[in-house]
Protein backbone atom coordinates (compact mmCIF):
# COMPACT_ATOMS: atom_id res chain seq x y z
CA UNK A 1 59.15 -32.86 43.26
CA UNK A 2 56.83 -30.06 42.12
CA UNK A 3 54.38 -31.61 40.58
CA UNK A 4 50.44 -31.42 41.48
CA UNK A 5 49.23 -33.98 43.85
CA UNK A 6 47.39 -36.11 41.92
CA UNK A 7 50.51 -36.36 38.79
CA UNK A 8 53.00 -37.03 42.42
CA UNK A 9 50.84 -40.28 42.92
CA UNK A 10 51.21 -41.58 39.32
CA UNK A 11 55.09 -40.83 39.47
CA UNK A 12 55.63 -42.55 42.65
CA UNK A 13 53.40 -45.44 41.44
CA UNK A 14 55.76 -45.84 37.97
CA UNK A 15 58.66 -45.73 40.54
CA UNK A 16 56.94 -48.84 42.75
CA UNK A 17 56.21 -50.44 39.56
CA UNK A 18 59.51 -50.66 38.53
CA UNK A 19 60.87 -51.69 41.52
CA UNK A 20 58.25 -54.35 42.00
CA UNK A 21 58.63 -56.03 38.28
CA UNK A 22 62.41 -55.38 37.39
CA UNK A 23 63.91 -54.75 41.10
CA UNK A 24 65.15 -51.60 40.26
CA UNK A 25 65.24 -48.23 42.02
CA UNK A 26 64.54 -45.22 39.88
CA UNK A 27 64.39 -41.81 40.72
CA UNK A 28 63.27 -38.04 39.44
CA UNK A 29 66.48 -36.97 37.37
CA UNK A 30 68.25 -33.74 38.19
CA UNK A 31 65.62 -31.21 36.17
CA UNK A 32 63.58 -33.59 35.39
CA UNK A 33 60.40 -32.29 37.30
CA UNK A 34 58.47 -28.87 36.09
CA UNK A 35 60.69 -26.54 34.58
CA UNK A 36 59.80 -23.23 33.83
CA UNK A 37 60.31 -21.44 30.43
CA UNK A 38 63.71 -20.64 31.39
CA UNK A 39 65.05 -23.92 32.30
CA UNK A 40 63.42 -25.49 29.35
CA UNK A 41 64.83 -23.38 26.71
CA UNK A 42 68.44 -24.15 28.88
CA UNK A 43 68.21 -27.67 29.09
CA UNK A 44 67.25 -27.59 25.13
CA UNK A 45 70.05 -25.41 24.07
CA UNK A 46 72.07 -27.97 25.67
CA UNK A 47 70.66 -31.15 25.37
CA UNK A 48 72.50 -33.02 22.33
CA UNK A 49 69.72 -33.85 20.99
CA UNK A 50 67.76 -35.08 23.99
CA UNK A 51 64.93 -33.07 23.64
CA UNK A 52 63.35 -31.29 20.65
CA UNK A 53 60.89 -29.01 22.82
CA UNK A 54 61.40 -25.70 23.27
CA UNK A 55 59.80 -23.19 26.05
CA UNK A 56 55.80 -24.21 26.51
CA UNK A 57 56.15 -27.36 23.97
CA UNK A 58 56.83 -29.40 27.54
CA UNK A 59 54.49 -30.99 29.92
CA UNK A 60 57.09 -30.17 32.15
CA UNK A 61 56.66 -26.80 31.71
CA UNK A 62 52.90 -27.77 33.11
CA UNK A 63 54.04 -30.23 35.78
CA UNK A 64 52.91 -33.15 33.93
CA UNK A 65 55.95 -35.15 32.75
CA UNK A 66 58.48 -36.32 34.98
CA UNK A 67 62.04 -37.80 33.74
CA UNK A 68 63.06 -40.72 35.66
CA UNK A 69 66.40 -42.60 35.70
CA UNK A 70 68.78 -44.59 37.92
CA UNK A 71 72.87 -44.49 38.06
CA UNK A 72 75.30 -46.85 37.34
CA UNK A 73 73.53 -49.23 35.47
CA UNK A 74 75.95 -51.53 33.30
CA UNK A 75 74.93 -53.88 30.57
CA UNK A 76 77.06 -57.09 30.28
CA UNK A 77 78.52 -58.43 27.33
CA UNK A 78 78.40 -62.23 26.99
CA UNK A 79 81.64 -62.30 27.90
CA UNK A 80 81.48 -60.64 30.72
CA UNK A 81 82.57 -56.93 30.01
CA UNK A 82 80.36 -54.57 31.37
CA UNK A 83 79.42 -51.43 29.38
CA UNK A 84 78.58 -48.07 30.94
CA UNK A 85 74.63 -47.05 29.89
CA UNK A 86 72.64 -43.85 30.72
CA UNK A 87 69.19 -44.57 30.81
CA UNK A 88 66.50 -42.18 31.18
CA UNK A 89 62.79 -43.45 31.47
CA UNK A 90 59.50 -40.11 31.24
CA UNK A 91 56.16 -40.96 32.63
CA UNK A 92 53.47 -38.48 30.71
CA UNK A 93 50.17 -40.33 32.52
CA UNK A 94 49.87 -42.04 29.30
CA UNK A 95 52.50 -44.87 29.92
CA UNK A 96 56.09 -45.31 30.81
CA UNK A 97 58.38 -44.42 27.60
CA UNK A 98 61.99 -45.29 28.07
CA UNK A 99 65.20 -44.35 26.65
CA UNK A 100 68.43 -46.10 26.99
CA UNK A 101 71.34 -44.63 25.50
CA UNK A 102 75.07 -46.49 25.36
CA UNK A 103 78.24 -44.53 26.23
């Protein structure tokens, strides 16, 4: 992670957190630390929708937003039939926001 020591400690707090409350591991996502300009404007050109900002409308472009997410999470249907989900969860310093987003 690139981020500035003191925006590290809240990320790897939100990441205890979770684990502590829910039992769940969650990591920094792939690009999902500071990005410059460059990667920004990429991952927005890209993004389906994802994200809206565009080079320097970030805090990741200012190391202070962090996307975090875990793999293979699968929601069950009451009868049993799991369903694939991607979930995505960014921690600004101002509270954890979370996305979850069904395949």
């Amino acid at each position: 992670m690139s981020f500035t020591t003191e925006f590290r400690q809240k990320v790897l707090a939100c990441v205890r957190r979770m684990h502590a409350l829910h039992e769940i591991a969650v990591g920094v996502c792939r690009e999902g630390d500071r990005r410059d300009f460059q990667q920004q404007d990429a991952i927005l050109m890209k993004s389906d929708g994802l994200t809206h900002a565009g080079p320097g409308q970030s805090k990741h472009n200012f190391g202070m937003a962090a996307d975090l997410g875990f793999a293979g999470l699968r929601w069950l249907h009451p009868e049993g039939t799991p369903e694939q989900v991607v979930a995505a969860a960014t921690h600004t310093g101002h509270g954890l926001a979370g996305v979850l987003a069904r395949r």
